[in-house]
ModelCIF file with pLDDT and N, C-alpha, C, O atoms, coordinates in Angstrom:
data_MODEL
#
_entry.id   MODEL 
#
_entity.id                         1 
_entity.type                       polymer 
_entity.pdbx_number_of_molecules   1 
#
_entity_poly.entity_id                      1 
_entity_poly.type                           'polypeptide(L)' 
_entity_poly.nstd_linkage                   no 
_entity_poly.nstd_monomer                   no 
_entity_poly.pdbx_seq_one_letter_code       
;(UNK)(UNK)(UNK)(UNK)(UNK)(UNK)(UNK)(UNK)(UNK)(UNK)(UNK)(UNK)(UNK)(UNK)(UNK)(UNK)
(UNK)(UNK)(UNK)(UNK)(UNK)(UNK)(UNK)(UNK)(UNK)(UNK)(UNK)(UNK)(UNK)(UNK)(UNK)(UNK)
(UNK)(UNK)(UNK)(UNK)(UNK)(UNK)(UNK)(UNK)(UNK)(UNK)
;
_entity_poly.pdbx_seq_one_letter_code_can   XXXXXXXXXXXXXXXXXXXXXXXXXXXXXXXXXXXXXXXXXX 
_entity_poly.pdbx_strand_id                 A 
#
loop_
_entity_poly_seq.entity_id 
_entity_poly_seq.num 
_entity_poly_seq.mon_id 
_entity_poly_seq.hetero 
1 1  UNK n 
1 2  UNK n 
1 3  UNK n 
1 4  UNK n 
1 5  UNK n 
1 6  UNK n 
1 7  UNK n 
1 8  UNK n 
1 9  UNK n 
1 10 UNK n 
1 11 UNK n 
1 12 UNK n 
1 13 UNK n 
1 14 UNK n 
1 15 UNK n 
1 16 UNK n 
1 17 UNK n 
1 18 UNK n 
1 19 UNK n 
1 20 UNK n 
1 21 UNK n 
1 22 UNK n 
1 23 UNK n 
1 24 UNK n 
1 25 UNK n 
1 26 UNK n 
1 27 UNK n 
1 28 UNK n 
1 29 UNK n 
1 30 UNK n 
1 31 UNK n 
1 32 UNK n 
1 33 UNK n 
1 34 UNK n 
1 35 UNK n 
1 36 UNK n 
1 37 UNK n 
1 38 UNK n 
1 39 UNK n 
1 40 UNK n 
1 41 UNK n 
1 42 UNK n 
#
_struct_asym.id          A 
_struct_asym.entity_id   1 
#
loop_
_ma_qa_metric.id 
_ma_qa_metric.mode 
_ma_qa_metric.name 
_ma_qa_metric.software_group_id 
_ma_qa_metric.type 
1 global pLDDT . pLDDT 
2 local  pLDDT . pLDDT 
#
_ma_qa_metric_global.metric_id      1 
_ma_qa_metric_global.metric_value   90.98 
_ma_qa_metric_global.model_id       1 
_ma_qa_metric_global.ordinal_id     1 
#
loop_
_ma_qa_metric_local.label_asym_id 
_ma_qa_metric_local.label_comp_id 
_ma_qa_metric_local.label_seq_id 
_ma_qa_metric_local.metric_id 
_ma_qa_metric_local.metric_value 
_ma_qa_metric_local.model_id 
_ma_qa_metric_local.ordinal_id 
A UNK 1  2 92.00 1 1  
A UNK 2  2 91.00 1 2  
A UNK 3  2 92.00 1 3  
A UNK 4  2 91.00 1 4  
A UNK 5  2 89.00 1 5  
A UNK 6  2 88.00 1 6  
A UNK 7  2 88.00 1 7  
A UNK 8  2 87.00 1 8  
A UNK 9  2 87.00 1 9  
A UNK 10 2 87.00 1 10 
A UNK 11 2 87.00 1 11 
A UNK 12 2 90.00 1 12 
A UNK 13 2 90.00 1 13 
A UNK 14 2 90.00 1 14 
A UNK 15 2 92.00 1 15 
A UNK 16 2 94.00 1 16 
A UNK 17 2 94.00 1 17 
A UNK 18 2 92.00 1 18 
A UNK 19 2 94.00 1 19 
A UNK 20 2 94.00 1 20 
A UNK 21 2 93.00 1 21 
A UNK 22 2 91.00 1 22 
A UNK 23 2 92.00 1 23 
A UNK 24 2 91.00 1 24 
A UNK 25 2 94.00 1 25 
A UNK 26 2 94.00 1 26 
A UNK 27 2 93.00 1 27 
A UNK 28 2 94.00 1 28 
A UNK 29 2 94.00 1 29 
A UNK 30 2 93.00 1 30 
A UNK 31 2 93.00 1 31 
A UNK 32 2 93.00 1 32 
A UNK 33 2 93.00 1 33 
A UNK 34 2 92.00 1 34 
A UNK 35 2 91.00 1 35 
A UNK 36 2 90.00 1 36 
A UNK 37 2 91.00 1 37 
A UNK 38 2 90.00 1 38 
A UNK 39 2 88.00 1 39 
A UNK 40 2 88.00 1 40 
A UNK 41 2 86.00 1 41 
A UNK 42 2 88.00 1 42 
#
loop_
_atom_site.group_PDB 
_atom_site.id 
_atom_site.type_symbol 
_atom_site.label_atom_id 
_atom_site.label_alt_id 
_atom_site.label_comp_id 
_atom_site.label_asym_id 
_atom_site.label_entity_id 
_atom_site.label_seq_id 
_atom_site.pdbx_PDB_ins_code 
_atom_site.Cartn_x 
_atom_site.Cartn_y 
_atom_site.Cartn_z 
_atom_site.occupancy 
_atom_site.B_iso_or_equiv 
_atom_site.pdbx_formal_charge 
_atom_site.auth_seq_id 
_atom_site.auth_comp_id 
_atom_site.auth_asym_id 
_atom_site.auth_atom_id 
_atom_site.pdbx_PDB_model_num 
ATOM 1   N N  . UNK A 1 1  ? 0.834  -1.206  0.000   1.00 92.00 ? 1  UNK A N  1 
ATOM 2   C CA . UNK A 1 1  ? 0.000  0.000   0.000   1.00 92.00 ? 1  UNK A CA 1 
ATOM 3   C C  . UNK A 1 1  ? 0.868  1.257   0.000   1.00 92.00 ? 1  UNK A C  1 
ATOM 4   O O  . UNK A 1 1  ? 0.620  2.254   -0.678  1.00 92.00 ? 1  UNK A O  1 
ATOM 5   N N  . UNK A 1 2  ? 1.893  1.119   0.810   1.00 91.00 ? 2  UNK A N  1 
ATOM 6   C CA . UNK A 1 2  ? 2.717  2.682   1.223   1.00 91.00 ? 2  UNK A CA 1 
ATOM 7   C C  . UNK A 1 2  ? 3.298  2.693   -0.226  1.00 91.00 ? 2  UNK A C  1 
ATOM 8   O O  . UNK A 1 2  ? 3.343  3.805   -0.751  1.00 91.00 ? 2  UNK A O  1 
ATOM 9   N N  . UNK A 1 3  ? 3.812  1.482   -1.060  1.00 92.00 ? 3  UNK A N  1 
ATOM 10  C CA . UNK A 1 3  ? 5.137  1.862   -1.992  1.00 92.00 ? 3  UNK A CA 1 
ATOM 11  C C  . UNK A 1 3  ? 4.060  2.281   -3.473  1.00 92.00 ? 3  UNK A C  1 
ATOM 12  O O  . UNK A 1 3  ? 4.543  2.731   -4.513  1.00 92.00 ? 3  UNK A O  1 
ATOM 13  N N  . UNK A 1 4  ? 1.849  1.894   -3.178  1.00 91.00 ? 4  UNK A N  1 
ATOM 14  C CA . UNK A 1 4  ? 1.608  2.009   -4.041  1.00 91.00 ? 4  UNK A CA 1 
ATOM 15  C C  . UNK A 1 4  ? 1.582  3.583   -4.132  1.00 91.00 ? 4  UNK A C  1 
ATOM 16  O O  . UNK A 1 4  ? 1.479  4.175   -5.206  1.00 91.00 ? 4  UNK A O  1 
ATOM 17  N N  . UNK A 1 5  ? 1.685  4.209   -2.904  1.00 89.00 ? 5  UNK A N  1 
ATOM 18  C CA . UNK A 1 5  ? 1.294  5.954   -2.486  1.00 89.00 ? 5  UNK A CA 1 
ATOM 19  C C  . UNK A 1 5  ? 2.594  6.414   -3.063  1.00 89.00 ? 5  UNK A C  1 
ATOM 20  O O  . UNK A 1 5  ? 2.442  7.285   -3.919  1.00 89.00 ? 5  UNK A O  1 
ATOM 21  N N  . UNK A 1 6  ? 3.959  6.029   -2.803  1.00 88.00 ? 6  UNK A N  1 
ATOM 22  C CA . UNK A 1 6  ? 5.042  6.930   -3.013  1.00 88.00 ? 6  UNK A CA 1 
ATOM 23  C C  . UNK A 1 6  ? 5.976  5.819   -3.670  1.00 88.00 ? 6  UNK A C  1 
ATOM 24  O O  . UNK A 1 6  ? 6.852  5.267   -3.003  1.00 88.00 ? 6  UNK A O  1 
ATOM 25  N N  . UNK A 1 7  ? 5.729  5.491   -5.128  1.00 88.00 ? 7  UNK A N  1 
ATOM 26  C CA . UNK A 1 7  ? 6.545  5.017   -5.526  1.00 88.00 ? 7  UNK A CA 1 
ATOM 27  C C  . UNK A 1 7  ? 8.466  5.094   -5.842  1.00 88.00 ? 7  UNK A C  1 
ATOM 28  O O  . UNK A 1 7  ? 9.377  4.298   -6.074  1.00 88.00 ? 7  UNK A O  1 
ATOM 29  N N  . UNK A 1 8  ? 8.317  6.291   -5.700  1.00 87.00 ? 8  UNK A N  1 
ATOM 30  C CA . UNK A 1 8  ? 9.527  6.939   -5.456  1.00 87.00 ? 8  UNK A CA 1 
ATOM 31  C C  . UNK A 1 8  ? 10.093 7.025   -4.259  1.00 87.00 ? 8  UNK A C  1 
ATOM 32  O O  . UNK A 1 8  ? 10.941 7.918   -4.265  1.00 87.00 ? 8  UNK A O  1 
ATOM 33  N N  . UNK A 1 9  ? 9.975  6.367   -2.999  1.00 87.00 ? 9  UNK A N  1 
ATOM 34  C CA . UNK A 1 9  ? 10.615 6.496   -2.072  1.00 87.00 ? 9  UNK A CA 1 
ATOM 35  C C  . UNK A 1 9  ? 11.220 5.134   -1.735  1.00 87.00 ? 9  UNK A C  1 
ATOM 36  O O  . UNK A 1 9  ? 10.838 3.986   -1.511  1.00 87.00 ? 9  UNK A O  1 
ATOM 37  N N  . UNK A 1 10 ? 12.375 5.847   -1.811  1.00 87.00 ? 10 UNK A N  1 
ATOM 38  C CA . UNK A 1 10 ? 13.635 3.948   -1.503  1.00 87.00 ? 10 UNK A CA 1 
ATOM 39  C C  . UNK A 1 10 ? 13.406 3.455   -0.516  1.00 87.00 ? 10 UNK A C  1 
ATOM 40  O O  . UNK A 1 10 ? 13.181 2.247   -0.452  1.00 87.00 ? 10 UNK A O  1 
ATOM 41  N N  . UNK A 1 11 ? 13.396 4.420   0.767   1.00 87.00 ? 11 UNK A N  1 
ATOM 42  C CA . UNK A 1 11 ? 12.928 3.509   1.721   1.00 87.00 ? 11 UNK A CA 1 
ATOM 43  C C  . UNK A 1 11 ? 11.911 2.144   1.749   1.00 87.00 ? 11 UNK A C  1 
ATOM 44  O O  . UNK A 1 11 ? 11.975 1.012   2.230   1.00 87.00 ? 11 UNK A O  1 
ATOM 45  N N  . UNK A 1 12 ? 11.042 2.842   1.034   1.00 90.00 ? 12 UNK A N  1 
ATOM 46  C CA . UNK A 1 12 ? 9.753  1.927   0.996   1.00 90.00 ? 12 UNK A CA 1 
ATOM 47  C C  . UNK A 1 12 ? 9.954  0.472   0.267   1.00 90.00 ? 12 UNK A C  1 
ATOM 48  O O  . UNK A 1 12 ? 9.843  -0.710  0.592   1.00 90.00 ? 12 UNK A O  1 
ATOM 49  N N  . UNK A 1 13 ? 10.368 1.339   -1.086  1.00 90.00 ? 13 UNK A N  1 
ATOM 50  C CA . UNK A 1 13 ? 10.499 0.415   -2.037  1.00 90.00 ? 13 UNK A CA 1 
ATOM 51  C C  . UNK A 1 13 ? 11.380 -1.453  -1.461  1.00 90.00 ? 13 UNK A C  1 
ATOM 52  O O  . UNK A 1 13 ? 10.977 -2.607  -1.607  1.00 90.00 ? 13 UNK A O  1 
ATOM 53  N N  . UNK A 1 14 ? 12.688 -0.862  -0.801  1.00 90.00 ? 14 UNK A N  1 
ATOM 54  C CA . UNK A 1 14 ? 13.101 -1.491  -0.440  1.00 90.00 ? 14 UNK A CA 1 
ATOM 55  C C  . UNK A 1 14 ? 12.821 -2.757  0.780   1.00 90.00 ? 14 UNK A C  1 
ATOM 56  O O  . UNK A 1 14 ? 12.916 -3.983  0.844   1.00 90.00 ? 14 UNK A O  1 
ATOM 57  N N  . UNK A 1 15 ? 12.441 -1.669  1.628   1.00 92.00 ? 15 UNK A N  1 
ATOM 58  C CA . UNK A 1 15 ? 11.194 -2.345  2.446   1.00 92.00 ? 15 UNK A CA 1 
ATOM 59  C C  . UNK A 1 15 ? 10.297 -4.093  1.585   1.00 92.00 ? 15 UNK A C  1 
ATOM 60  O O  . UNK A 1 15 ? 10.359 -5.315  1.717   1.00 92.00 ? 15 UNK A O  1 
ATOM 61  N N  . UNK A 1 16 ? 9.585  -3.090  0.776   1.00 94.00 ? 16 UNK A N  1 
ATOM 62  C CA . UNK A 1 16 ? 8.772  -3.887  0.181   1.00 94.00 ? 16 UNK A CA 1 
ATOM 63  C C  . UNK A 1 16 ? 9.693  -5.181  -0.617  1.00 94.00 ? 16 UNK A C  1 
ATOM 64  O O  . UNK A 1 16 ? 9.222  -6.318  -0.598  1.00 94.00 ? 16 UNK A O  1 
ATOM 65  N N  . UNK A 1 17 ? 10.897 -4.934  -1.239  1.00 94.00 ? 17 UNK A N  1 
ATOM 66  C CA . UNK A 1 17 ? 11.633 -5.801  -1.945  1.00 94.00 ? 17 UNK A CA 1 
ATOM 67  C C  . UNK A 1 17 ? 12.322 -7.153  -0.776  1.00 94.00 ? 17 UNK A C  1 
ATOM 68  O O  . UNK A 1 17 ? 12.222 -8.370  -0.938  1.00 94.00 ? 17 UNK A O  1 
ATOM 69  N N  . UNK A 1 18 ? 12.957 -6.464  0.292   1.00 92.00 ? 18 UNK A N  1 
ATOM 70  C CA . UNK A 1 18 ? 13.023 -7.357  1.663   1.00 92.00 ? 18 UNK A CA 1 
ATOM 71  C C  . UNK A 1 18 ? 11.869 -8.062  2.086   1.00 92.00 ? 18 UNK A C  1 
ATOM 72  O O  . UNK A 1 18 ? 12.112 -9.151  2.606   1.00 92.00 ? 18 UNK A O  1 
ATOM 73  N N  . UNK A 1 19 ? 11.006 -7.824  2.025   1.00 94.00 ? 19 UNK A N  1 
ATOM 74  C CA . UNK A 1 19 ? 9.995  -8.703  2.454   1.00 94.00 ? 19 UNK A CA 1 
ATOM 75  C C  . UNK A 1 19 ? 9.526  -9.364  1.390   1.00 94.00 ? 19 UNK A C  1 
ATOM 76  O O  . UNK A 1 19 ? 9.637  -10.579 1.549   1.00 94.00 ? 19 UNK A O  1 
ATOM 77  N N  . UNK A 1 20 ? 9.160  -9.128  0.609   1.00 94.00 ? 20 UNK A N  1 
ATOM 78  C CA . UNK A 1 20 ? 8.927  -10.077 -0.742  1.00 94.00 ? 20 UNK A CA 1 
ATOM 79  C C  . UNK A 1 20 ? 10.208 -11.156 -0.805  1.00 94.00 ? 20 UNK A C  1 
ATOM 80  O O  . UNK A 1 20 ? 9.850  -12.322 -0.972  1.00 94.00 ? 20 UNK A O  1 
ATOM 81  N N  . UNK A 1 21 ? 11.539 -10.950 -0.703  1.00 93.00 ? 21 UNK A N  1 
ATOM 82  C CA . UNK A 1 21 ? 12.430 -11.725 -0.644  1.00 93.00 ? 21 UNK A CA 1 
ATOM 83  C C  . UNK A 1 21 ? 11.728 -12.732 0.509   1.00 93.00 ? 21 UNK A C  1 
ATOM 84  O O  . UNK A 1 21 ? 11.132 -13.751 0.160   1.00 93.00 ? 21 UNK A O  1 
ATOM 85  N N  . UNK A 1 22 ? 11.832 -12.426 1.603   1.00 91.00 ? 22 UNK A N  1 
ATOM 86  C CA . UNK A 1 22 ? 11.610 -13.162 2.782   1.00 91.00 ? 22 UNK A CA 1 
ATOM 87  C C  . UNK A 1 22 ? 10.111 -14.170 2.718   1.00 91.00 ? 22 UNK A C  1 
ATOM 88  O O  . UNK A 1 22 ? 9.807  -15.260 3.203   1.00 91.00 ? 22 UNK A O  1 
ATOM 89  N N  . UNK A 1 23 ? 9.398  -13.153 1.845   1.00 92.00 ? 23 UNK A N  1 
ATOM 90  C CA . UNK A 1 23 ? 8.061  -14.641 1.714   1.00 92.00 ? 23 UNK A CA 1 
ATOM 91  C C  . UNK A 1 23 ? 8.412  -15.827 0.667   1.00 92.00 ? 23 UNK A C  1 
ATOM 92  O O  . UNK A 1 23 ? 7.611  -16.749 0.512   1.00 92.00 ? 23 UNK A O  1 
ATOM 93  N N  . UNK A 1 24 ? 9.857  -15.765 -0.176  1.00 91.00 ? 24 UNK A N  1 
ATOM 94  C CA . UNK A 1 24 ? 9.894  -16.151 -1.345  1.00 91.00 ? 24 UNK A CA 1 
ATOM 95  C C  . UNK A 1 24 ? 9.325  -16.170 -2.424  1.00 91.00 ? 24 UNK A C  1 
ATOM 96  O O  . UNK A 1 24 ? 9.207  -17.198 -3.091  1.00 91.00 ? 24 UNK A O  1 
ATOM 97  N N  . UNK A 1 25 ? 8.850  -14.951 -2.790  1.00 94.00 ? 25 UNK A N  1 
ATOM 98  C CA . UNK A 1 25 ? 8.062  -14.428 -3.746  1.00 94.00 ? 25 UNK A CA 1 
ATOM 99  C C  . UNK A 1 25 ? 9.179  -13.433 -4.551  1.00 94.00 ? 25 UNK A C  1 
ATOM 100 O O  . UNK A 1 25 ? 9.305  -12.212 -4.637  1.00 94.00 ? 25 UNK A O  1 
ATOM 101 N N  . UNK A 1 26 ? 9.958  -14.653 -5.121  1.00 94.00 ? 26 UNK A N  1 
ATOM 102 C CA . UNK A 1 26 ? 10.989 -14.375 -6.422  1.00 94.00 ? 26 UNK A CA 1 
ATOM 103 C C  . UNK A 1 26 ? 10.060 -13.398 -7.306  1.00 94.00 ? 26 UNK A C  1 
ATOM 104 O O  . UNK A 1 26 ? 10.136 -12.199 -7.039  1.00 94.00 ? 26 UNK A O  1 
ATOM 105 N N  . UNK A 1 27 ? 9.392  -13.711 -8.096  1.00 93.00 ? 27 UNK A N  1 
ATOM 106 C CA . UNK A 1 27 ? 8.927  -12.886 -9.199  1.00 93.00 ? 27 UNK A CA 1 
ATOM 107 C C  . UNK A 1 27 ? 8.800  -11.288 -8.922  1.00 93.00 ? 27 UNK A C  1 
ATOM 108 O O  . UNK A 1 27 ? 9.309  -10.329 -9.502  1.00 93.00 ? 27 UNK A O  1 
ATOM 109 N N  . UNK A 1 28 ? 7.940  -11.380 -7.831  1.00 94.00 ? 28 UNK A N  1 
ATOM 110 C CA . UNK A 1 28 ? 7.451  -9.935  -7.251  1.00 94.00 ? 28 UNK A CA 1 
ATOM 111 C C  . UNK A 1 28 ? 8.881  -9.193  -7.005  1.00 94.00 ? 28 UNK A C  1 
ATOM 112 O O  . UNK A 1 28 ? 9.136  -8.116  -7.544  1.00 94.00 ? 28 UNK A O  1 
ATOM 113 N N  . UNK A 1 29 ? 9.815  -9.886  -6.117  1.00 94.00 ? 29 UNK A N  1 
ATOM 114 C CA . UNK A 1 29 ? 10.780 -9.174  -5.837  1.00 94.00 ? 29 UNK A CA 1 
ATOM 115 C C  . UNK A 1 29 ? 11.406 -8.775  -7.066  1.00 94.00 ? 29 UNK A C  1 
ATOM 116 O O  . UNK A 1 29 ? 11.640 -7.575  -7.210  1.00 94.00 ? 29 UNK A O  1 
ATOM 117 N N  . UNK A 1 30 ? 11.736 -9.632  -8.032  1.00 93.00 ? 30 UNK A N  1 
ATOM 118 C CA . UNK A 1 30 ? 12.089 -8.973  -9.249  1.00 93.00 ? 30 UNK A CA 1 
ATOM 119 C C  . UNK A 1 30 ? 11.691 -7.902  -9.802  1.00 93.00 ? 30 UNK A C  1 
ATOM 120 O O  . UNK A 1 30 ? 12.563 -7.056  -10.001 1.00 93.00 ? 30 UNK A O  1 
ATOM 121 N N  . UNK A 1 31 ? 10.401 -7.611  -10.188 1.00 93.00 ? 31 UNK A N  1 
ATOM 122 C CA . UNK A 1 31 ? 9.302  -6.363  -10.790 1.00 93.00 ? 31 UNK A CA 1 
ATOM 123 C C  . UNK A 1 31 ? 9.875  -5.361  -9.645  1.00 93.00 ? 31 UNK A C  1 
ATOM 124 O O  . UNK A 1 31 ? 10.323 -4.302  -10.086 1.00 93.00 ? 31 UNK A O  1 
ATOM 125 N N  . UNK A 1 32 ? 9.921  -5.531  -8.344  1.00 93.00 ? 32 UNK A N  1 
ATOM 126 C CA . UNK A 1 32 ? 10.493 -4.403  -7.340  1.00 93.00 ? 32 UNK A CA 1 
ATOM 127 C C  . UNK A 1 32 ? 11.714 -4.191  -7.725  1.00 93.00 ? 32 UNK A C  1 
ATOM 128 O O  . UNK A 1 32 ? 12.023 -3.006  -7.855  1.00 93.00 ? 32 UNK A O  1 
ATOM 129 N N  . UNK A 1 33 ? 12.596 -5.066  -7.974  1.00 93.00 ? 33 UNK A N  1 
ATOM 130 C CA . UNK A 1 33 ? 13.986 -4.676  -8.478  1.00 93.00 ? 33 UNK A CA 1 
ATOM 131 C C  . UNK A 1 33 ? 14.182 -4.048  -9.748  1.00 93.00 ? 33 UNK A C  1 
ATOM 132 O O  . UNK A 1 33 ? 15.295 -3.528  -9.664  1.00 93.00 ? 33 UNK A O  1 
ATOM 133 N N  . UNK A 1 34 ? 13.923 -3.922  -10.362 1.00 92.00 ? 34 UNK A N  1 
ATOM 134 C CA . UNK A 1 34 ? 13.688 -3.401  -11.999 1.00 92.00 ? 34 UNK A CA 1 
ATOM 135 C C  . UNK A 1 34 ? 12.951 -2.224  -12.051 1.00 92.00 ? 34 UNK A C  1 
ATOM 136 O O  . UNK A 1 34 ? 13.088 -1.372  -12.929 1.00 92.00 ? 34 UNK A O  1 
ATOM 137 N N  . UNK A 1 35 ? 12.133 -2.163  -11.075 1.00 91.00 ? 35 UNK A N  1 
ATOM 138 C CA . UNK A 1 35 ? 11.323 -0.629  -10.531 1.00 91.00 ? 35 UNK A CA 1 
ATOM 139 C C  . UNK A 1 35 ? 12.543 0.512   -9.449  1.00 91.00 ? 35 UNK A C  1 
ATOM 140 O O  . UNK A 1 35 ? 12.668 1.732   -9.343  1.00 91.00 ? 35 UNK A O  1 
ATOM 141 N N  . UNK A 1 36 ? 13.143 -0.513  -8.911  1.00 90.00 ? 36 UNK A N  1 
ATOM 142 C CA . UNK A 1 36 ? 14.175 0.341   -8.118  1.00 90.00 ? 36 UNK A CA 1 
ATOM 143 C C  . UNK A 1 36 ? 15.312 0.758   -9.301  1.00 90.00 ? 36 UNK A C  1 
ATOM 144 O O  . UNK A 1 36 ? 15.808 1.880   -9.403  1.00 90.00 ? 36 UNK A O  1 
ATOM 145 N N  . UNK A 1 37 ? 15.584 -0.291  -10.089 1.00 91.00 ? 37 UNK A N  1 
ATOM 146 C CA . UNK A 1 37 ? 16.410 0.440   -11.291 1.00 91.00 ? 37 UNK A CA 1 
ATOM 147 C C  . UNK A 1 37 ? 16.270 1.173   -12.233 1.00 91.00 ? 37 UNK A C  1 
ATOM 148 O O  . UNK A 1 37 ? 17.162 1.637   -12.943 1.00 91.00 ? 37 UNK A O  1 
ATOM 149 N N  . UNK A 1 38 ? 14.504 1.423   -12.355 1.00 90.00 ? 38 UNK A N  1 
ATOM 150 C CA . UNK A 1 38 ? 14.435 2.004   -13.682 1.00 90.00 ? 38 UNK A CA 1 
ATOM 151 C C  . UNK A 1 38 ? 14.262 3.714   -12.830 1.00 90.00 ? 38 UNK A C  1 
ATOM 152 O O  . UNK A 1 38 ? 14.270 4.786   -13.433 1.00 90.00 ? 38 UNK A O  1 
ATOM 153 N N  . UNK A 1 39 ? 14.111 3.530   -11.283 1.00 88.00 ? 39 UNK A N  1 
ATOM 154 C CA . UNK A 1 39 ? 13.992 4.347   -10.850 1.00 88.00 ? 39 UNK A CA 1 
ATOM 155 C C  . UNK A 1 39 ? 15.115 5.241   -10.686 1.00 88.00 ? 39 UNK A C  1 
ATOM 156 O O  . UNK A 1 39 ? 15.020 6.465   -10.599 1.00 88.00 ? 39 UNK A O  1 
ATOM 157 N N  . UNK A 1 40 ? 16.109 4.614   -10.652 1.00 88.00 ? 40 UNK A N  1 
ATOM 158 C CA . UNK A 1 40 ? 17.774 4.841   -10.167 1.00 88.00 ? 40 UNK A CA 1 
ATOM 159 C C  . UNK A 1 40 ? 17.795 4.841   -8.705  1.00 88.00 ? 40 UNK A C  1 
ATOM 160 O O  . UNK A 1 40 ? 18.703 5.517   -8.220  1.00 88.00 ? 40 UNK A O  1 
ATOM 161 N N  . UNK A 1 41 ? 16.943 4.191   -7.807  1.00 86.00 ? 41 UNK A N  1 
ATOM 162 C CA . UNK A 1 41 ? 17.183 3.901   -6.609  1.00 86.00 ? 41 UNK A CA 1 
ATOM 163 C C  . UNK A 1 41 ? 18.094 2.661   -6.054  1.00 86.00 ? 41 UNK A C  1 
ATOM 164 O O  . UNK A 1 41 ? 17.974 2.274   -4.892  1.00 86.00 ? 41 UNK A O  1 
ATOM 165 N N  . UNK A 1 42 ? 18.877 2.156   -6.835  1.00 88.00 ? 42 UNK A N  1 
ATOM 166 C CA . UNK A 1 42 ? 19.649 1.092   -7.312  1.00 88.00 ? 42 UNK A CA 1 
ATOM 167 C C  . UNK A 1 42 ? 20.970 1.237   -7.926  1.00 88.00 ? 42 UNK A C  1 
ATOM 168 O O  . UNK A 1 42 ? 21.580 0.242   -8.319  1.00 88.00 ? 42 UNK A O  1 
#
């Protein structure tokens, strides 16, 4: 919800990419990673 409000904030983003790691939800974390890069938060 927070990273759908401020997609631009690393904090969040990252947030969200750590925990997606941690449920093992490879795919998702990917689309977060590629969003943090296209963002240049990466």
């Amino acid at each position: 919800r927070a990273y759908r409000l401020q997609p631009d904030s690393e904090w969040v983003a990252k947030a969200l990419f750590d925990l997606q790691v941690d449920a093992g939800l490879w795919l998702d974390a990917g689309v977060t990673n590629d969003e943090l890069a296209r963002r240049r938060l990466l």
